[in-house]
Protein backbone atom coordinates (compact mmCIF):
# COMPACT_ATOMS: atom_id res chain seq x y z
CA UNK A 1 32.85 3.92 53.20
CA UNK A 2 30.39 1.79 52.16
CA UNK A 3 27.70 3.96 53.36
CA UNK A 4 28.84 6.68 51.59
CA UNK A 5 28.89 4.62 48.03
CA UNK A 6 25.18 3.67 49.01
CA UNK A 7 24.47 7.54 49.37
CA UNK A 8 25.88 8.33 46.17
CA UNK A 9 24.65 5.78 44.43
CA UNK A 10 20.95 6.88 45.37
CA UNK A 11 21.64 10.43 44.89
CA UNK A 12 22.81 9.56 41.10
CA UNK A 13 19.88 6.99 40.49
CA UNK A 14 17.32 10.01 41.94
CA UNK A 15 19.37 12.52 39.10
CA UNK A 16 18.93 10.21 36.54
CA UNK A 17 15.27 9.56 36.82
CA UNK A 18 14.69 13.50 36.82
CA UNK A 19 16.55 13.75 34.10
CA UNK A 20 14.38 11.15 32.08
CA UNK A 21 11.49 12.45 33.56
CA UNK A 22 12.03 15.98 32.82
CA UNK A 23 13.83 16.11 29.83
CA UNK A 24 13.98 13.62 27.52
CA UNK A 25 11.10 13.68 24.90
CA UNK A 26 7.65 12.02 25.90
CA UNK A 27 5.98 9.67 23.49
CA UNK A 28 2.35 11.85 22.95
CA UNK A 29 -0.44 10.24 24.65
CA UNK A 30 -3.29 9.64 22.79
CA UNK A 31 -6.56 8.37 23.91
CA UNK A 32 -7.30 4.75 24.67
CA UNK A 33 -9.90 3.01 24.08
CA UNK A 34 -10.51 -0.45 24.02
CA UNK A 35 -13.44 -1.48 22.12
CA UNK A 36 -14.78 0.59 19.27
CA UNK A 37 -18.02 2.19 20.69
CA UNK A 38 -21.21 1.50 18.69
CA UNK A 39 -21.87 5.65 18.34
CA UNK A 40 -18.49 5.74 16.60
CA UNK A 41 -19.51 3.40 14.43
CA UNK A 42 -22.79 4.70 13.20
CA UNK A 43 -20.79 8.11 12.51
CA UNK A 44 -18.36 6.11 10.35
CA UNK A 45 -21.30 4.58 8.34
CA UNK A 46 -23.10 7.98 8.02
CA UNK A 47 -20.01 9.85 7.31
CA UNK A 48 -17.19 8.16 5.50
CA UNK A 49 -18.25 6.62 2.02
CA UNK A 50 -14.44 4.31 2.22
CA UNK A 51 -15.89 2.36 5.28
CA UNK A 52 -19.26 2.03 3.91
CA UNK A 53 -17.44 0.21 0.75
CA UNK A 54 -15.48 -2.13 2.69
CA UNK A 55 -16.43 -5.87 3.67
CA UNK A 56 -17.91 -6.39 7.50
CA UNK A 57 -13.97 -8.20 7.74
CA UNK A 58 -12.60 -4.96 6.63
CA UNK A 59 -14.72 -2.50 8.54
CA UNK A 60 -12.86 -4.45 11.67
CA UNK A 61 -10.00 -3.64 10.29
CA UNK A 62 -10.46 -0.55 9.85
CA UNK A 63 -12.17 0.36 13.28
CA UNK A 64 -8.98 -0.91 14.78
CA UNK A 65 -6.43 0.73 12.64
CA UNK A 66 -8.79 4.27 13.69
CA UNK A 67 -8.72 3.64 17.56
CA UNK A 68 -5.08 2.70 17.45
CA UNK A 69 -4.69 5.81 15.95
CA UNK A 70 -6.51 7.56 18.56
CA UNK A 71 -4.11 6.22 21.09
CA UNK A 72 -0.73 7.31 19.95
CA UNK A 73 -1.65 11.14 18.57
CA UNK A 74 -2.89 13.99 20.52
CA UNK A 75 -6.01 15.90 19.08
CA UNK A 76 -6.33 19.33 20.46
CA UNK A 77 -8.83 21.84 19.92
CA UNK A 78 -7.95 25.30 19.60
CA UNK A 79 -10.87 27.89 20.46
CA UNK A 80 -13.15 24.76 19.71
CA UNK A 81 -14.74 21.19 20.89
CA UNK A 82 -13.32 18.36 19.68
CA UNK A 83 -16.22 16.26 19.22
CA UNK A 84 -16.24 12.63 18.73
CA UNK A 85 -17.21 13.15 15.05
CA UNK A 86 -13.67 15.57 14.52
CA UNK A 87 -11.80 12.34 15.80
CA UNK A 88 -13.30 9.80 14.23
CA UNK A 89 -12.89 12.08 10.67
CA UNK A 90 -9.10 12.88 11.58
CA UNK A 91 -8.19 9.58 12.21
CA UNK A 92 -9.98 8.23 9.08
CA UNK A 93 -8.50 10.84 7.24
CA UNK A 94 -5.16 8.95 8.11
CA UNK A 95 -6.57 5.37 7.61
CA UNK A 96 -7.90 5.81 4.17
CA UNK A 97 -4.69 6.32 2.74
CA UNK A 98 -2.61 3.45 4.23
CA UNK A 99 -5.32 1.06 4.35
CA UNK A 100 -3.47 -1.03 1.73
CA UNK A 101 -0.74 -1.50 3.87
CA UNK A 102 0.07 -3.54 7.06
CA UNK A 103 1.56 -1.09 9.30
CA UNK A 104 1.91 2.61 9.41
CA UNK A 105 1.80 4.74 12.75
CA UNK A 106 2.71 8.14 10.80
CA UNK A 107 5.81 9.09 12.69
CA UNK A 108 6.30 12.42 11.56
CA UNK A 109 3.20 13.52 13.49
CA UNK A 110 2.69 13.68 16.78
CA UNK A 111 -0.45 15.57 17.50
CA UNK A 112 -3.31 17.26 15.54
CA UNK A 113 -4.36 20.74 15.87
CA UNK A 114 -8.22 21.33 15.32
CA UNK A 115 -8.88 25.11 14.75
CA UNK A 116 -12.67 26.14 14.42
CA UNK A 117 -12.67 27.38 10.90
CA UNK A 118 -9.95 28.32 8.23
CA UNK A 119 -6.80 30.88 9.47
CA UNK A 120 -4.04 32.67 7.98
CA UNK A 121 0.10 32.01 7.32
CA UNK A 122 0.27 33.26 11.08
CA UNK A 123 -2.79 30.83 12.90
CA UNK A 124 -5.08 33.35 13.20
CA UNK A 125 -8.62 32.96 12.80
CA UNK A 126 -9.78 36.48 12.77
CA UNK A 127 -8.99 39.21 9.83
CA UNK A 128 -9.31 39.06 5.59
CA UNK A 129 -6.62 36.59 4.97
CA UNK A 130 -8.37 33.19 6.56
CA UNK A 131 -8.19 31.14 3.57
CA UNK A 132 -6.03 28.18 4.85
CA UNK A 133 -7.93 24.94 5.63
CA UNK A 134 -5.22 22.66 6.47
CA UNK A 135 -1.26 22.59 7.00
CA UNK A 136 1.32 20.43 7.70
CA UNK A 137 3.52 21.99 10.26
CA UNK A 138 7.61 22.51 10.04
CA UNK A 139 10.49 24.15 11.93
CA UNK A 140 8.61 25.26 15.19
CA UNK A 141 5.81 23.46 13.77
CA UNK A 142 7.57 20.22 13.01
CA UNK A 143 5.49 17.58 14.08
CA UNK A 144 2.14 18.99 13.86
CA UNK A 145 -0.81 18.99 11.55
CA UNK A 146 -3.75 22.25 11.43
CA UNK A 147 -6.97 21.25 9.90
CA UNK A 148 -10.33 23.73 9.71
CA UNK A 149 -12.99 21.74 11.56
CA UNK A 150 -15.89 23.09 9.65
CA UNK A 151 -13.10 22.09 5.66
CA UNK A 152 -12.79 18.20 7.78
CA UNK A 153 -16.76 17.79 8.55
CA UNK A 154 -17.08 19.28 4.56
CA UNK A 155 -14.62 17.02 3.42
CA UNK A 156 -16.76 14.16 4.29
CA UNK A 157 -20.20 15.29 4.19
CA UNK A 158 -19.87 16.28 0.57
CA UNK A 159 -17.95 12.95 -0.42
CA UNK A 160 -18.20 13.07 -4.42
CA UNK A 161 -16.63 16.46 -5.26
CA UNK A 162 -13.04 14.93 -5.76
CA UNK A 163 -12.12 17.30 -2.25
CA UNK A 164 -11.47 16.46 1.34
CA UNK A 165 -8.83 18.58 3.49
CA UNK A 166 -8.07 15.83 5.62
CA UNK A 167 -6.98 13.13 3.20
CA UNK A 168 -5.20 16.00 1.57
CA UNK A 169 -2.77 16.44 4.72
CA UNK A 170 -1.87 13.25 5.59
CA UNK A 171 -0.90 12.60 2.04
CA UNK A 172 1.39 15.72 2.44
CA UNK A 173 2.86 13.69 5.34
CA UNK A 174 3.13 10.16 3.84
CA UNK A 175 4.95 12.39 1.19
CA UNK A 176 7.15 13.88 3.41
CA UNK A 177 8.21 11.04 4.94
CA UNK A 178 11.18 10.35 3.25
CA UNK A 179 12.71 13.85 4.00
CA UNK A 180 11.50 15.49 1.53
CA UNK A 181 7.85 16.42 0.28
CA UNK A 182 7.76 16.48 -3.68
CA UNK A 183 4.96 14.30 -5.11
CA UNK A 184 7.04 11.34 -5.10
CA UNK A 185 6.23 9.33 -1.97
CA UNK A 186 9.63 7.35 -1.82
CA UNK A 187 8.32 4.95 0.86
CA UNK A 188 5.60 4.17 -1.29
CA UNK A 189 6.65 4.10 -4.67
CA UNK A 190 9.96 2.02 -5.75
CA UNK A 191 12.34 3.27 -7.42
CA UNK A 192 11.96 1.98 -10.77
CA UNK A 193 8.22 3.75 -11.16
CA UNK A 194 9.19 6.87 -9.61
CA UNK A 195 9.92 8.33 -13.10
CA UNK A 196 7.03 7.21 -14.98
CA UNK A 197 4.87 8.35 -12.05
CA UNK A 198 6.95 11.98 -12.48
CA UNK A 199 6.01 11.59 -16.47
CA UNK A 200 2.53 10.82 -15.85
CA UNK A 201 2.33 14.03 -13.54
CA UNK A 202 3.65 16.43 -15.70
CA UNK A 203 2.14 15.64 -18.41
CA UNK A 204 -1.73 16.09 -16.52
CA UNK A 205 -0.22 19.11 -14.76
CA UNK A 206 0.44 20.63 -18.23
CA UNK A 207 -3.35 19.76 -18.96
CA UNK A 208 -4.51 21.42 -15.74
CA UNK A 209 -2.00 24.47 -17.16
CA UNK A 210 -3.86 24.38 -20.52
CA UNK A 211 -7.90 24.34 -19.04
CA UNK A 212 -8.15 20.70 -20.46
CA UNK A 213 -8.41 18.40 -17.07
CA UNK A 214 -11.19 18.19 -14.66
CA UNK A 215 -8.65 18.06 -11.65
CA UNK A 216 -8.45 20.94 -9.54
CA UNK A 217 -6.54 23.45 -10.77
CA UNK A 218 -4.12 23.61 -7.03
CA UNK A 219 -3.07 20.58 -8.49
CA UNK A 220 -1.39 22.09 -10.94
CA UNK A 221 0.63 24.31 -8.21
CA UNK A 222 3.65 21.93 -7.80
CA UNK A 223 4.22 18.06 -7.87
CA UNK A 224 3.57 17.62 -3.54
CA UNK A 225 -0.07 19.41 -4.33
CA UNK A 226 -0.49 17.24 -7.55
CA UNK A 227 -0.33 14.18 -5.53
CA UNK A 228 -2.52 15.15 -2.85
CA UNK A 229 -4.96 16.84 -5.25
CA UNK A 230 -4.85 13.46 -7.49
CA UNK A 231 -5.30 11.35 -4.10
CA UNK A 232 -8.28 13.38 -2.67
CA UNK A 233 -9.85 12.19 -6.42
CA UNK A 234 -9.26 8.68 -6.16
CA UNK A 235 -10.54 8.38 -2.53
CA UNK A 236 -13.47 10.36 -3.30
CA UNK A 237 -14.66 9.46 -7.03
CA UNK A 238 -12.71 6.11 -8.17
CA UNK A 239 -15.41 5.35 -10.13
CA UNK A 240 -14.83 8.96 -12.55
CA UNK A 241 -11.11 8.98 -12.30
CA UNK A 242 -10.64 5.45 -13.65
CA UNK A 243 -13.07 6.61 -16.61
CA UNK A 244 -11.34 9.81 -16.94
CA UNK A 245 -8.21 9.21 -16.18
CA UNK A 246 -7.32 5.16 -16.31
CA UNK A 247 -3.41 5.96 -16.26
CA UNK A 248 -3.84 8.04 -13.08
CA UNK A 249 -6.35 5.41 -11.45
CA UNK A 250 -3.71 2.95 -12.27
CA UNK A 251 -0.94 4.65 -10.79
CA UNK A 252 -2.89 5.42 -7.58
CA UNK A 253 -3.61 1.84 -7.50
CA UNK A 254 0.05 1.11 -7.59
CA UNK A 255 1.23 3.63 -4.99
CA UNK A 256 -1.69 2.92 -2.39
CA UNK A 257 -2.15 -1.00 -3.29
CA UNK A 258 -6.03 -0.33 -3.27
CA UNK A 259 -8.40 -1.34 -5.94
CA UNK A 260 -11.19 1.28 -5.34
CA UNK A 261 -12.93 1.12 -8.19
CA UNK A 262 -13.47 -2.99 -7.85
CA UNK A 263 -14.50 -2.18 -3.99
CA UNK A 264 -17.17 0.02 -5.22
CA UNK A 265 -18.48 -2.88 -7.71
CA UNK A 266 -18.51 -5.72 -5.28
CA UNK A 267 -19.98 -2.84 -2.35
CA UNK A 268 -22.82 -2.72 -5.18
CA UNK A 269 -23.51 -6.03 -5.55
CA UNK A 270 -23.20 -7.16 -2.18
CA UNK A 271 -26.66 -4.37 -1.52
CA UNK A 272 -28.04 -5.15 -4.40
CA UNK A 273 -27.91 -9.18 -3.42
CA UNK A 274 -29.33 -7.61 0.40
């Protein structure tokens, strides 16, 4: 008898473990990597204007937040290389944003998609209708991000035309977040600024409507592309948005607790003082 209960037992501790092992979802598997290697960060300082404004304390910071990135999402290439420059853009392109912030591991994505040049609604990169650079994925999707590899090296490379794919995406994420993606970011923004943030929105989208902003005009499209269009500004050009646009600049401020505009100014000094 009490060989048989050891027999079963076994047999149902063997079914179990395939059953874990087979079916229940995997945590994706980045890549790890201990110590942030010294090529990754001269392509930081040679292609990402944010970490060339921070403070050597920050840049740590930074470099850290990017590798631990690294280790918990998948990038895949599809038809192309991922190169150590694409990963050290993607996962930049998800620091900048949440750099105010303690922690933030982006757990509506679990792996990145890196297609060769822009597609179409269906993920093709062949035919007339390639003229999608990035996408957040749903339904089938759901969980994945598709960026253009030759929009995220542009994105970075020309850093002061108010445009970069990447930050674009993940803002479309942070956004969605909460369950919903509508230009109000409820994990970020408290409740009792969410409708003067909506005000201050409408009111530049209406602009955009009328010819009489300097935002892109996708911006104007709905209020999830405002935000991201407005973001990819005050990453980019600080500087011209809080001249243009100091209500904007100040409600950036306020939704991604970064004071750009005073990093550039001290980032000045400190190499004019070298």
């Amino acid at each position: 008898m009490t060989l048989f209960f050891i027999v079963g037992f076994v047999i149902l501790a063997a079914s179990l473990w395939w059953y874990f092992l087979i079916y229940l979802p995997k945590k994706p598997k980045g890549e790890k990597i201990d110590e942030m290697p010294e090529s990754w960060k001269k392509l930081l300082t040679e292609n990402v204007n944010f970490y060339r404004n921070l403070s050597q304390e920050d840049k740590i910071k930074f470099e850290n937040r990017l590798l631990h990135f690294i280790s918990i999402k998948r990038i895949i290439g599809v038809d192309t290389e991922v190169e150590d420059l694409d990963k050290v853009l993607i996962a930049s392109s998800a620091v900048i944003p949440l750099f105010g912030f303690s922690e933030w591991t982006y757990p509506n994505l679990k792996e990145v998609l890196l297609y060769p040049k822009a597609f179409d609604k269906d993920f093709q990169i062949s035919g007339t209708r390639k003229n999608i650079t990035g996408m957040v994925g749903n339904g089938v999707m759901e969980g994945k991000m598709i960026l253009s590899q030759k929009a995220l090296r542009a994105g970075f490379i020309i850093d002061n035309d108010k445009s970069n794919v990447g930050i674009h995406e993940f803002i479309h994420l942070i956004d969605k977040a909460d369950g919903e993606i509508d230009g109000v970011p409820k994990m970020l923004i408290q409740n009792q600024y969410a409708i003067p943030w909506l005000k201050i929105m409408h009111d530049e989208m209406n602009r955009i409507y009328s010819n009489q902003s300097d935002i892109n005009p996708y911006g104007g499209t709905n209020q999830q592309e405002f935000l991201s269009v407005i973001s990819e500004y005050f990453f980019e050009r600080p500087d011209l948005l809080k001249r243009k646009h100091p209500k904007l600049y100040e409600a950036m401020e306020n939704i991604f607790k970064q004071d750009l505009y005073d990093n550039l100014k001290v980032n000045k000094k400190r190499d004019f003082n070298n």
